[in-house]
C-alpha atoms as a PDB file:
ATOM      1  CA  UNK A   1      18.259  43.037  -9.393  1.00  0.00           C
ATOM      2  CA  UNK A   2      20.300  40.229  -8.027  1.00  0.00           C
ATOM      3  CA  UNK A   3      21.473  38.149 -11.429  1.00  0.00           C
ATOM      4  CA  UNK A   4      20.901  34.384 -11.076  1.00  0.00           C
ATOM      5  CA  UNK A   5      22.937  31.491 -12.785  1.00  0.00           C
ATOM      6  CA  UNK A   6      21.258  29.117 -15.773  1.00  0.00           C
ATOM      7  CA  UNK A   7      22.674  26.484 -13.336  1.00  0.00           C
ATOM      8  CA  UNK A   8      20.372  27.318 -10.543  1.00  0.00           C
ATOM      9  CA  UNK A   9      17.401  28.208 -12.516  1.00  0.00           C
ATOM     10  CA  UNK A  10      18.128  24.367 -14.481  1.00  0.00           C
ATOM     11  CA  UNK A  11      18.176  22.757 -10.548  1.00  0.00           C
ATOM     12  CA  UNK A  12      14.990  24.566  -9.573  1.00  0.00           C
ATOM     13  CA  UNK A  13      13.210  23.531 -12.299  1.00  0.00           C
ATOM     14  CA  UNK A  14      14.441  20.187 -12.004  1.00  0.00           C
ATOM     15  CA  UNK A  15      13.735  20.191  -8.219  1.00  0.00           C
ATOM     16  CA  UNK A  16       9.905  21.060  -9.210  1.00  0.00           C
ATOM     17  CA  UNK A  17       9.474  18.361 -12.256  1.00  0.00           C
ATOM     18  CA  UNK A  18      10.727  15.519  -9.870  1.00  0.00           C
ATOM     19  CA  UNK A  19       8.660  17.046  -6.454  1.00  0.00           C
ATOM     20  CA  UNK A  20       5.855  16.805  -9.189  1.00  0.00           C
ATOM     21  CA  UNK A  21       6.464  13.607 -10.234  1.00  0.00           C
ATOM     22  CA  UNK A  22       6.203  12.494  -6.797  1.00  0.00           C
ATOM     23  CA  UNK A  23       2.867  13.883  -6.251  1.00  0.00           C
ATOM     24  CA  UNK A  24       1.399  12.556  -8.761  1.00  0.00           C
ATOM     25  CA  UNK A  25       2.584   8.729  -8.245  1.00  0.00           C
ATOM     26  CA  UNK A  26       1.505   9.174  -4.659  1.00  0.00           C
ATOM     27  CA  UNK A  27      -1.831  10.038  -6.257  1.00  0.00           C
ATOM     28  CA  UNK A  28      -2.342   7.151  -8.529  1.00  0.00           C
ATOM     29  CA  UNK A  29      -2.287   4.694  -5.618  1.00  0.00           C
ATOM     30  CA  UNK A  30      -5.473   2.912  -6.120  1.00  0.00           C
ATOM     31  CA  UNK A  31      -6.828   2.016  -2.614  1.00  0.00           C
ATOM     32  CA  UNK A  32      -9.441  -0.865  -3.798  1.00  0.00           C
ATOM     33  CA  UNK A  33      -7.256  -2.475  -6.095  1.00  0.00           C
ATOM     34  CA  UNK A  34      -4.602  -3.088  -3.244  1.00  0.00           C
ATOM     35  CA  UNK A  35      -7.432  -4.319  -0.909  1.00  0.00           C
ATOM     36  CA  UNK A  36      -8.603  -6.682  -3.355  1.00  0.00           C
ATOM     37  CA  UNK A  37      -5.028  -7.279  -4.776  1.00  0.00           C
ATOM     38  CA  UNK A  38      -3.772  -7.850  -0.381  1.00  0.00           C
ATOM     39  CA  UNK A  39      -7.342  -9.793   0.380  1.00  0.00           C
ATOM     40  CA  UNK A  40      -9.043 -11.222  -2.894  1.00  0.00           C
ATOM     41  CA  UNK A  41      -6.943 -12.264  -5.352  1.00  0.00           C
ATOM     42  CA  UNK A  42      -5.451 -15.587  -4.029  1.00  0.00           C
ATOM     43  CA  UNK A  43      -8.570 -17.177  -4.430  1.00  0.00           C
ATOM     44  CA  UNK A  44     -10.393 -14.968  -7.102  1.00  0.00           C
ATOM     45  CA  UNK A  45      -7.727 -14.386  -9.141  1.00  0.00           C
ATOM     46  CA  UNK A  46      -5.888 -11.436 -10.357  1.00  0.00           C
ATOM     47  CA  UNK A  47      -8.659 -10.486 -13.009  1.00  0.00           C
ATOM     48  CA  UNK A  48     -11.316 -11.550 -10.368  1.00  0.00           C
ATOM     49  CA  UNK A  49     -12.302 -15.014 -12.673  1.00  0.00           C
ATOM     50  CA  UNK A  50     -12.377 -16.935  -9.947  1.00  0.00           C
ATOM     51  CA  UNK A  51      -8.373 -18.621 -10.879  1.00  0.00           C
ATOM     52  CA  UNK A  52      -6.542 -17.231  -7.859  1.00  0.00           C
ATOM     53  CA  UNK A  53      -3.246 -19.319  -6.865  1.00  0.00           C
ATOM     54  CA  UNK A  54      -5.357 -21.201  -3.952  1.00  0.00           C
ATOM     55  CA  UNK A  55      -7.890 -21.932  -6.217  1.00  0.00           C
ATOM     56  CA  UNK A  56      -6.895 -25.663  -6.223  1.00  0.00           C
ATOM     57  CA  UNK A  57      -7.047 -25.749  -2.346  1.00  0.00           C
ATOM     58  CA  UNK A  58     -10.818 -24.435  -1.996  1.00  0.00           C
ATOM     59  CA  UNK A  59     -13.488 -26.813  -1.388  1.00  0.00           C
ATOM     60  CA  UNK A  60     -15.964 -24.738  -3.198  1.00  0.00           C
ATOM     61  CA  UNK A  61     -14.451 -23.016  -6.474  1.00  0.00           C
ATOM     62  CA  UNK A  62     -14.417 -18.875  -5.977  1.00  0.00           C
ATOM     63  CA  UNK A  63     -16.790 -16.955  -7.582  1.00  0.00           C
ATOM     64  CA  UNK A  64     -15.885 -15.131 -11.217  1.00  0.00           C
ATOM     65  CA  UNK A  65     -16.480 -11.302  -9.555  1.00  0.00           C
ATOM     66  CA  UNK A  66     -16.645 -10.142 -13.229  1.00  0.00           C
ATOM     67  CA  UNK A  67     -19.831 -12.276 -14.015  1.00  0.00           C
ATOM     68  CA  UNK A  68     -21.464 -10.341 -10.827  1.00  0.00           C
ATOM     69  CA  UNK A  69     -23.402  -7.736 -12.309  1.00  0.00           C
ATOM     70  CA  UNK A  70     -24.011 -10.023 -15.903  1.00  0.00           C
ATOM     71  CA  UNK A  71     -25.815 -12.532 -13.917  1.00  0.00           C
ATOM     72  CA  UNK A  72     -27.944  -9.708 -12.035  1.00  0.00           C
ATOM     73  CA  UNK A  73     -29.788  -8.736 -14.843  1.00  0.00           C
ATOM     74  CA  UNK A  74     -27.058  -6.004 -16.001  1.00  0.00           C
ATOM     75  CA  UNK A  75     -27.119  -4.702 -12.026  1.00  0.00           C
ATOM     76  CA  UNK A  76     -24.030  -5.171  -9.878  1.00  0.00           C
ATOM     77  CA  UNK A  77     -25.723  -6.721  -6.408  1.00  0.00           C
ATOM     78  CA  UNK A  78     -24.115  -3.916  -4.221  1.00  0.00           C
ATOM     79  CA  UNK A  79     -25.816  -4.317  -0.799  1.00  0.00           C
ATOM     80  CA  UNK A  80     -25.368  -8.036  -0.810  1.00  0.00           C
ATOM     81  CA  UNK A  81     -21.756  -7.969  -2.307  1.00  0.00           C
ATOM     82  CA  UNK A  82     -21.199  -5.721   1.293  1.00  0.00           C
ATOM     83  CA  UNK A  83     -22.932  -8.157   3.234  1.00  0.00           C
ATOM     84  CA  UNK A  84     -20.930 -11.189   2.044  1.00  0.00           C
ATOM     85  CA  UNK A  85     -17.699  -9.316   2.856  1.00  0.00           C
ATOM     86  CA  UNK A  86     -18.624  -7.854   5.856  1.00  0.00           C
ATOM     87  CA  UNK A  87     -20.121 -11.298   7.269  1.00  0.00           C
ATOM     88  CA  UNK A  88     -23.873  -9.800   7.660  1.00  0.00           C
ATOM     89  CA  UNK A  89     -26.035 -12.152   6.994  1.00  0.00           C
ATOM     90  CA  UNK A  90     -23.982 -15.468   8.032  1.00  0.00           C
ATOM     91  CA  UNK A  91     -25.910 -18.200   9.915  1.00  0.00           C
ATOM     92  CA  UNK A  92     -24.534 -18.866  13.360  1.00  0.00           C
ATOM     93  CA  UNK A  93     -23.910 -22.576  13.005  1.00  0.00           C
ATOM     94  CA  UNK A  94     -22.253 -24.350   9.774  1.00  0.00           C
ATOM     95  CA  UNK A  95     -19.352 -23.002   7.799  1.00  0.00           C
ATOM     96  CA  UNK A  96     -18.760 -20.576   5.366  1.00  0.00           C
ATOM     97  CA  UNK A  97     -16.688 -20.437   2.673  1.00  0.00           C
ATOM     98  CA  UNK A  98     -15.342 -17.044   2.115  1.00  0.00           C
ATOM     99  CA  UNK A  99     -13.615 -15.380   5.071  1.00  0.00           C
ATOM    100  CA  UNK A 100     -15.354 -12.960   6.886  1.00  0.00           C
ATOM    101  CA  UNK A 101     -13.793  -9.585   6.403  1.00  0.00           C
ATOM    102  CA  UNK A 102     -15.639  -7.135   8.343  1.00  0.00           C
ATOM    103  CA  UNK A 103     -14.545  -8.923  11.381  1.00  0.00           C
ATOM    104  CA  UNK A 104     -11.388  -9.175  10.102  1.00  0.00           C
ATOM    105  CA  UNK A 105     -10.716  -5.702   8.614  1.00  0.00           C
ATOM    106  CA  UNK A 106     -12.411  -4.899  12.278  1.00  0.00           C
ATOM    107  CA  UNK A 107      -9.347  -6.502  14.093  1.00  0.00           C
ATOM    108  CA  UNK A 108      -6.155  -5.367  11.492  1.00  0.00           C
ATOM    109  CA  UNK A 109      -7.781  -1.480  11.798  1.00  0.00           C
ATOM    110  CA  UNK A 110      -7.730  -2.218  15.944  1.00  0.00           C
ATOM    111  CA  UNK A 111      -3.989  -3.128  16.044  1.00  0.00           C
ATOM    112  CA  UNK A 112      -2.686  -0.969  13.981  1.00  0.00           C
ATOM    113  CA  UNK A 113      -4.509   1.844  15.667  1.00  0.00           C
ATOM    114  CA  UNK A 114      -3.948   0.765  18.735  1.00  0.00           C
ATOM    115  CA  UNK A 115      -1.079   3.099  19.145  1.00  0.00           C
ATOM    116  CA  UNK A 116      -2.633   5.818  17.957  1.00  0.00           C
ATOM    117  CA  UNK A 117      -3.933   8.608  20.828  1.00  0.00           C
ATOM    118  CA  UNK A 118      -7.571   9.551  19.564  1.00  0.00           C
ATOM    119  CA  UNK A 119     -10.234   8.320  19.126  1.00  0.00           C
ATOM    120  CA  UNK A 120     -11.181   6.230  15.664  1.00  0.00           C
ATOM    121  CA  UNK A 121     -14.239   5.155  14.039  1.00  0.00           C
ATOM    122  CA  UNK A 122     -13.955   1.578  13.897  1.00  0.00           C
ATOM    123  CA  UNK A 123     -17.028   0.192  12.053  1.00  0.00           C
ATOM    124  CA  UNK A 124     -16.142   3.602   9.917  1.00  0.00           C
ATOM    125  CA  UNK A 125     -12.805   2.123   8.783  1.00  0.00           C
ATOM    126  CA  UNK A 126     -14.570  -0.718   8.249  1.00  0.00           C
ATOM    127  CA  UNK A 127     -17.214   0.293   5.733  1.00  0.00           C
ATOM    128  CA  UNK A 128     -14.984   2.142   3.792  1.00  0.00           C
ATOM    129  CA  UNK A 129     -12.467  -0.316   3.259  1.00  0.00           C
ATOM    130  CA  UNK A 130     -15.333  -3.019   2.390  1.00  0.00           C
ATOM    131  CA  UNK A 131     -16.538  -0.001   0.338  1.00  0.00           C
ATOM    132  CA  UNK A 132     -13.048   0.601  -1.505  1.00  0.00           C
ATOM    133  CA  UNK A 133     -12.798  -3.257  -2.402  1.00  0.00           C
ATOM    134  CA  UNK A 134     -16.735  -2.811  -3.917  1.00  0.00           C
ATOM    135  CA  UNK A 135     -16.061  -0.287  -6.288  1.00  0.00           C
ATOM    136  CA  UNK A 136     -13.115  -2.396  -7.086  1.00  0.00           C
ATOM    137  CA  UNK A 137     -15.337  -5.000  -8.003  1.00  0.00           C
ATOM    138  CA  UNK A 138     -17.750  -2.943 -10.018  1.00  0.00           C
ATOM    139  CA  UNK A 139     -14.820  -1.900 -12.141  1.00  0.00           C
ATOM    140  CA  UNK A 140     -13.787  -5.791 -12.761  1.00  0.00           C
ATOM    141  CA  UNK A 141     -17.025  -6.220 -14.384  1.00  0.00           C
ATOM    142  CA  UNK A 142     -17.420  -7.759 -18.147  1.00  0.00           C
ATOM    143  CA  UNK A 143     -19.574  -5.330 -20.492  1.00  0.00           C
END
Protein backbone atom coordinates (compact mmCIF):
# COMPACT_ATOMS: atom_id res chain seq x y z
CA UNK A 1 0.00 0.00 0.00
CA UNK A 2 1.33 3.25 -1.26
CA UNK A 3 2.21 5.34 2.23
CA UNK A 4 0.84 8.91 2.14
CA UNK A 5 2.31 12.07 3.96
CA UNK A 6 0.31 13.86 7.15
CA UNK A 7 1.02 16.87 4.84
CA UNK A 8 -1.19 15.72 2.08
CA UNK A 9 -3.80 14.11 4.10
CA UNK A 10 -3.80 17.90 6.28
CA UNK A 11 -4.29 19.70 2.46
CA UNK A 12 -7.07 17.31 1.49
CA UNK A 13 -8.89 17.79 4.34
CA UNK A 14 -8.41 21.33 4.21
CA UNK A 15 -9.28 21.39 0.47
CA UNK A 16 -12.79 19.67 1.54
CA UNK A 17 -13.63 22.04 4.77
CA UNK A 18 -13.12 25.21 2.52
CA UNK A 19 -14.99 23.47 -0.91
CA UNK A 20 -17.64 22.96 1.94
CA UNK A 21 -17.67 26.15 3.17
CA UNK A 22 -18.32 27.37 -0.18
CA UNK A 23 -21.32 25.33 -0.69
CA UNK A 24 -22.91 26.18 1.95
CA UNK A 25 -22.58 30.19 1.64
CA UNK A 26 -23.72 29.73 -1.93
CA UNK A 27 -26.71 28.08 -0.27
CA UNK A 28 -27.71 30.67 2.20
CA UNK A 29 -28.31 33.24 -0.54
CA UNK A 30 -31.78 34.27 0.19
CA UNK A 31 -33.46 35.05 -3.20
CA UNK A 32 -36.56 37.23 -1.74
CA UNK A 33 -34.65 39.14 0.57
CA UNK A 34 -32.33 40.46 -2.33
CA UNK A 35 -35.47 41.19 -4.47
CA UNK A 36 -36.99 43.11 -1.84
CA UNK A 37 -33.55 44.38 -0.51
CA UNK A 38 -32.66 45.44 -4.90
CA UNK A 39 -36.59 46.62 -5.41
CA UNK A 40 -38.39 47.47 -1.99
CA UNK A 41 -36.44 48.80 0.45
CA UNK A 42 -35.75 52.43 -0.71
CA UNK A 43 -39.11 53.30 -0.09
CA UNK A 44 -40.29 50.61 2.50
CA UNK A 45 -37.47 50.49 4.40
CA UNK A 46 -34.99 47.94 5.35
CA UNK A 47 -37.36 46.28 8.04
CA UNK A 48 -40.31 46.90 5.57
CA UNK A 49 -41.89 49.94 8.13
CA UNK A 50 -42.50 51.95 5.53
CA UNK A 51 -38.90 54.39 6.43
CA UNK A 52 -36.97 53.59 3.26
CA UNK A 53 -34.24 56.39 2.28
CA UNK A 54 -36.84 57.93 -0.42
CA UNK A 55 -39.36 57.98 1.97
CA UNK A 56 -39.17 61.83 2.18
CA UNK A 57 -39.53 62.10 -1.67
CA UNK A 58 -42.95 60.03 -1.97
CA UNK A 59 -46.09 61.82 -2.32
CA UNK A 60 -47.98 59.17 -0.56
CA UNK A 61 -45.98 57.63 2.54
CA UNK A 62 -45.10 53.62 1.78
CA UNK A 63 -46.93 51.16 3.34
CA UNK A 64 -45.49 49.37 6.81
CA UNK A 65 -45.34 45.60 4.93
CA UNK A 66 -45.08 44.23 8.53
CA UNK A 67 -48.60 45.59 9.56
CA UNK A 68 -49.94 43.53 6.32
CA UNK A 69 -51.22 40.49 7.70
CA UNK A 70 -52.11 42.40 11.45
CA UNK A 71 -54.50 44.57 9.70
CA UNK A 72 -56.08 41.47 7.72
CA UNK A 73 -57.54 39.97 10.52
CA UNK A 74 -54.24 37.82 11.40
CA UNK A 75 -54.22 36.76 7.36
CA UNK A 76 -51.41 37.99 5.13
CA UNK A 77 -53.56 39.34 1.84
CA UNK A 78 -51.51 37.06 -0.59
CA UNK A 79 -53.42 37.28 -3.91
CA UNK A 80 -53.76 41.00 -3.68
CA UNK A 81 -50.15 41.62 -2.32
CA UNK A 82 -49.31 39.75 -6.07
CA UNK A 83 -51.61 41.86 -7.79
CA UNK A 84 -50.24 45.18 -6.48
CA UNK A 85 -46.73 44.09 -7.53
CA UNK A 86 -47.47 42.63 -10.58
CA UNK A 87 -49.73 45.75 -11.71
CA UNK A 88 -53.09 43.51 -12.06
CA UNK A 89 -55.67 45.31 -11.17
CA UNK A 90 -54.41 49.04 -12.07
CA UNK A 91 -56.96 51.39 -13.70
CA UNK A 92 -55.93 52.53 -17.14
CA UNK A 93 -56.08 56.26 -16.57
CA UNK A 94 -54.68 58.16 -13.29
CA UNK A 95 -51.46 57.36 -11.52
CA UNK A 96 -50.26 54.98 -9.27
CA UNK A 97 -48.07 55.14 -6.67
CA UNK A 98 -46.02 52.09 -6.38
CA UNK A 99 -44.13 50.99 -9.50
CA UNK A 100 -45.40 48.36 -11.40
CA UNK A 101 -43.15 45.38 -11.19
CA UNK A 102 -44.53 42.70 -13.22
CA UNK A 103 -43.99 44.85 -16.17
CA UNK A 104 -40.89 45.69 -15.00
CA UNK A 105 -39.43 42.37 -13.76
CA UNK A 106 -41.10 41.42 -17.40
CA UNK A 107 -38.54 43.74 -19.22
CA UNK A 108 -35.05 43.17 -16.82
CA UNK A 109 -35.84 39.05 -17.31
CA UNK A 110 -36.15 40.01 -21.40
CA UNK A 111 -32.69 41.70 -21.58
CA UNK A 112 -30.86 39.76 -19.71
CA UNK A 113 -32.13 36.72 -21.51
CA UNK A 114 -31.96 38.06 -24.52
CA UNK A 115 -28.69 36.42 -25.18
CA UNK A 116 -29.58 33.37 -24.11
CA UNK A 117 -30.40 30.53 -27.11
CA UNK A 118 -33.69 28.76 -25.78
CA UNK A 119 -36.53 29.37 -25.16
CA UNK A 120 -37.72 31.02 -21.54
CA UNK A 121 -40.86 31.32 -19.74
CA UNK A 122 -41.33 34.87 -19.38
CA UNK A 123 -44.53 35.46 -17.34
CA UNK A 124 -42.84 32.21 -15.46
CA UNK A 125 -39.84 34.30 -14.36
CA UNK A 126 -42.13 36.66 -13.58
CA UNK A 127 -44.37 34.98 -11.04
CA UNK A 128 -41.71 33.54 -9.30
CA UNK A 129 -39.75 36.44 -8.70
CA UNK A 130 -43.07 38.42 -7.56
CA UNK A 131 -43.51 35.11 -5.66
CA UNK A 132 -39.89 35.16 -3.99
CA UNK A 133 -40.41 38.93 -2.86
CA UNK A 134 -44.08 37.57 -1.23
CA UNK A 135 -42.78 35.12 0.95
CA UNK A 136 -40.31 37.76 1.77
CA UNK A 137 -42.98 39.78 2.93
CA UNK A 138 -44.80 37.15 4.90
CA UNK A 139 -41.62 36.64 6.84
CA UNK A 140 -41.40 40.62 7.67
CA UNK A 141 -44.57 40.26 9.44
CA UNK A 142 -45.09 41.47 13.31
CA UNK A 143 -46.57 38.51 15.57
Amino acid sequence: MKHVSKKTVLMAVSLALCSGAIWAQQAKTDQGKLEYDTNCAVCHGPLGKGDGSLRDLLRVSATDLTQLAKKNQGILPVTRMYDVIDGKGVPSHGSRDMPIWGQAYRVDDAQRLHEARGNYDADGLVRGRILLLVEYINRLQAR
